[in-house]
Protein backbone atom coordinates (compact mmCIF):
# COMPACT_ATOMS: atom_id res chain seq x y z
CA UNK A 1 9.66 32.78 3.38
CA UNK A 2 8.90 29.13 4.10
CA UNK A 3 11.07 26.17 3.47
CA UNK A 4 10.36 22.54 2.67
CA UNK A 5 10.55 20.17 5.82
CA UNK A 6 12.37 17.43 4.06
CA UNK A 7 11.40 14.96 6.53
CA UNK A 8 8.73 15.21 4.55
CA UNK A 9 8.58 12.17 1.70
CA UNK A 10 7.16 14.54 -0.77
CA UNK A 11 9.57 17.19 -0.26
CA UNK A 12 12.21 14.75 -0.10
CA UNK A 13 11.80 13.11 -3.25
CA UNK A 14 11.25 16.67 -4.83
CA UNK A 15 14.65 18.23 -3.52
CA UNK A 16 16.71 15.70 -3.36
CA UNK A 17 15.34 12.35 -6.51
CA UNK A 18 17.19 13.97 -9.37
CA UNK A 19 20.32 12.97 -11.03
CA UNK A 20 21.41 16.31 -11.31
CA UNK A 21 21.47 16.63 -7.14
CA UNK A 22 23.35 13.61 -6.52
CA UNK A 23 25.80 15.48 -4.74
CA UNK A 24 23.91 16.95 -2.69
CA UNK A 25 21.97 14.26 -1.86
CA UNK A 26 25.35 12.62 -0.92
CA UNK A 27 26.22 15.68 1.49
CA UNK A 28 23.25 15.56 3.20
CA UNK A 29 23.15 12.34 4.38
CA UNK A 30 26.43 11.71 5.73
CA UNK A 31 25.84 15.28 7.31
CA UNK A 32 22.21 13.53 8.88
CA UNK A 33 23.43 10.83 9.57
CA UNK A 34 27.16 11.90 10.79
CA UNK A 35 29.16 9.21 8.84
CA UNK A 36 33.23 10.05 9.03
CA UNK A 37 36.14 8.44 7.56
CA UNK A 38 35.56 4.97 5.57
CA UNK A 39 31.39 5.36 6.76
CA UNK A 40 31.15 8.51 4.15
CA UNK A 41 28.54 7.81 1.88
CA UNK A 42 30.35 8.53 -2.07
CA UNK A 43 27.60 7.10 -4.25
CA UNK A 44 23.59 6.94 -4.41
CA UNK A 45 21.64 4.98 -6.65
CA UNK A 46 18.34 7.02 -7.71
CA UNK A 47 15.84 4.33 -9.41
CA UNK A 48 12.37 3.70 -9.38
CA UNK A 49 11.53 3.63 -5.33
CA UNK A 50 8.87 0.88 -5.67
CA UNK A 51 9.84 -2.40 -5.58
CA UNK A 52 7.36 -4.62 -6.90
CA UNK A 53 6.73 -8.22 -5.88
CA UNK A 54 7.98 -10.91 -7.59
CA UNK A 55 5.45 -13.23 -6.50
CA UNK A 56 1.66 -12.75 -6.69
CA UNK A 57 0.32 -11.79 -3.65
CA UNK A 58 3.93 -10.38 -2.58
CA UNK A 59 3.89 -6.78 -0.80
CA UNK A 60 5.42 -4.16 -2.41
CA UNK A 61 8.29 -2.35 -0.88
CA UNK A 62 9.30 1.57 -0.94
CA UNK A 63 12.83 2.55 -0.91
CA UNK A 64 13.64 6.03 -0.87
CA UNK A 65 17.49 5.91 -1.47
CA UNK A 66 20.30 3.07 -1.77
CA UNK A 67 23.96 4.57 -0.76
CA UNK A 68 27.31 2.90 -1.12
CA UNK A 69 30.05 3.95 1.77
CA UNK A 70 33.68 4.14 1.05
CA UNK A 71 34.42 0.48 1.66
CA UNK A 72 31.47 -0.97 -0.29
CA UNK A 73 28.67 -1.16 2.60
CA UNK A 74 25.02 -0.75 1.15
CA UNK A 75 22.90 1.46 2.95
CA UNK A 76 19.15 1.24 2.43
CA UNK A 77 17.71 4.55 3.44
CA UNK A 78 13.93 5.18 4.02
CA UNK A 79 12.76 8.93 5.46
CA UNK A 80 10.48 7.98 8.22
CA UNK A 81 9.64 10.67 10.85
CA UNK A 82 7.02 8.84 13.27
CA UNK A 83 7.68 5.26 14.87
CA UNK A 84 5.59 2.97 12.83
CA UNK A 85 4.33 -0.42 14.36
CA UNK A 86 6.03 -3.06 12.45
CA UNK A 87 9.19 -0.82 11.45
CA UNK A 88 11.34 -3.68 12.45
CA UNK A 89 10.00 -5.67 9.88
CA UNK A 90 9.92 -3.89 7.41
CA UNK A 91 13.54 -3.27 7.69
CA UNK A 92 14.40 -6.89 8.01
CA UNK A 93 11.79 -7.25 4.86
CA UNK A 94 13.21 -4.53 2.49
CA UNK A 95 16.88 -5.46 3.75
CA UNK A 96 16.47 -9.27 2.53
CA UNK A 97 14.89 -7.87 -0.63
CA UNK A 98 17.48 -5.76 -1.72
């Protein structure tokens, strides 16, 4: 049997972009990412994951999920595997859009 690597975009999106798996989507990522306490992630926001410039000639961003904590913080979460060049822009790009 072979399972889905769900570092995978693809895969990810499949398993986990579907209201009806919000709650697991939820219990993954504080498992991932290890959030305790007031970090725990309690709500995602599944919507259309391309963000489309406002602007002619404006890039358009991807955004795979966008999770609320327990005090209110706003996570933007992106599944990358590799190190991109530019990553740190991109960041600072898709965090100033959002």
């Amino acid at each position: 049997m072979q399972f889905a690597d769900v570092k995978n975009d693809i895969a990810f999106m499949k398993i986990f972009r579907n209201e009806n798996r919000k709650e697991t989507l939820i219990s993954f990522l504080n498992t991932v990412l290890d959030f305790h306490g007031n970090q725990r992630i309690k709500e995602v926001a599944i919507f259309n994951p391309y963000q489309l410039p406002k602007l002619k000639g404006g890039k358009v961003s991807i955004i795979d999920v966008k999770a609320t904590d327990q005090v209110g913080r706003t996570y933007i979460i992106e599944m990358q595997v590799s190190d991109h060049d530019g990553f740190e822009k991109r960041v600072l790009f898709y965090s100033s859009k959002s």
